[in-house]
C-alpha atoms as a PDB file:
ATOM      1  CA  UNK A   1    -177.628 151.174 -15.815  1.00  0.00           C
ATOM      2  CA  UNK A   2    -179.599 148.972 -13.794  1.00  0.00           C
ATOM      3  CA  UNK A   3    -181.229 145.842 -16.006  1.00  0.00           C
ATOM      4  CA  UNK A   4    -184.456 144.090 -14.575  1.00  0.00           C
ATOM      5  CA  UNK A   5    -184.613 141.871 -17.279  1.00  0.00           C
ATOM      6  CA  UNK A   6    -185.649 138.519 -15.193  1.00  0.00           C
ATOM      7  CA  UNK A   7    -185.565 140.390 -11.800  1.00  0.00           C
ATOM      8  CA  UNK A   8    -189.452 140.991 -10.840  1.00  0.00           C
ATOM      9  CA  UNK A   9    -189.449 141.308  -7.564  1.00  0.00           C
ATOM     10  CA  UNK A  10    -193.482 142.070  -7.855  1.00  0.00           C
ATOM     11  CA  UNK A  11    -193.985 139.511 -10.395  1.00  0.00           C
ATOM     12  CA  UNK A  12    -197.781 138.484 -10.094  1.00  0.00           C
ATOM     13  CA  UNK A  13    -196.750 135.132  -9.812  1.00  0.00           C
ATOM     14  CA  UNK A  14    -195.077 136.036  -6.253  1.00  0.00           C
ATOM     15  CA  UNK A  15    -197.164 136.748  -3.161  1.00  0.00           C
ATOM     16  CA  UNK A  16    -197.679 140.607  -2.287  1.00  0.00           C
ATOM     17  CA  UNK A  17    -195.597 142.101   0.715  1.00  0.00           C
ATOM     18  CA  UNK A  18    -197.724 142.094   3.548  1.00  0.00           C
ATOM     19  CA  UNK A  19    -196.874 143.783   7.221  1.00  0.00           C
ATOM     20  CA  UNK A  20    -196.209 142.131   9.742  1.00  0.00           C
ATOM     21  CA  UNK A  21    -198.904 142.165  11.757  1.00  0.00           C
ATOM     22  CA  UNK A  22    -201.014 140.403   9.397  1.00  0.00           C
ATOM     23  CA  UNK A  23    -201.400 136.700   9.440  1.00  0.00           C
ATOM     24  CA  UNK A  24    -199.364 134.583   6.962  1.00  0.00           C
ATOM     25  CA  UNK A  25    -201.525 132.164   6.228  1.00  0.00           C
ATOM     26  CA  UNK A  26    -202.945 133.603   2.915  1.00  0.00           C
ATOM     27  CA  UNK A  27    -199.297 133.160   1.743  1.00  0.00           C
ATOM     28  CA  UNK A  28    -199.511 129.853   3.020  1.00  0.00           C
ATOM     29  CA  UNK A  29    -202.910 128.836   1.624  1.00  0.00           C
ATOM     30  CA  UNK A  30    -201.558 130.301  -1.878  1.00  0.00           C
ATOM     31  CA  UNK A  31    -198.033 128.677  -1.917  1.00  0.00           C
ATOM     32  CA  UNK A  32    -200.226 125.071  -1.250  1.00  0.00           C
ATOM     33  CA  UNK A  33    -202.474 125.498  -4.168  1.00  0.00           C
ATOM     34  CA  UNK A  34    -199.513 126.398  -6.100  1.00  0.00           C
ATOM     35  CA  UNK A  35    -197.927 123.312  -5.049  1.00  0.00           C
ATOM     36  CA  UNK A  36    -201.230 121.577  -5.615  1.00  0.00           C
ATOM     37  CA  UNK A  37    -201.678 122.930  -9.400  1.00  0.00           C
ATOM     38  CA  UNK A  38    -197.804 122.168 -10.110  1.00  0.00           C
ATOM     39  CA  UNK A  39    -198.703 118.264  -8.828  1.00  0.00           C
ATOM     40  CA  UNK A  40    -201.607 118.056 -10.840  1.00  0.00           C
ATOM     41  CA  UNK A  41    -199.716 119.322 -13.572  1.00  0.00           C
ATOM     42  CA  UNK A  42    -197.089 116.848 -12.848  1.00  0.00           C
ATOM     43  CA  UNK A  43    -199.564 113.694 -13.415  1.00  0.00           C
ATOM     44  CA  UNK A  44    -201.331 115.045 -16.737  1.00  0.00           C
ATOM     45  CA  UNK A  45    -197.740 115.021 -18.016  1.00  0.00           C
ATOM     46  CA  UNK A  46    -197.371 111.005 -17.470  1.00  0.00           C
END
């Protein structure tokens, strides 16, 4: 039995496997307007 109850390793939420040959910088660009989001987040909160 194999449970992937809070194992998603295609969870929308993470970036899509790309090859190799492709440039990383959409992964880059995404992760910094997550971080971005998260920060503005952050100060609504306070």
């Amino acid at each position: 039995m194999i449970h992937m109850h809070g194992i998603m390793p295609y969870h929308p939420s993470y970036p899509k496997p790309q090859p190799v040959n492709r440039p990383v910088k959409e992964d880059t660009d995404k992760n910094r307007s997550f971080q971005e989001i998260l920060q503005e987040k952050i100060s609504q909160n306070r």
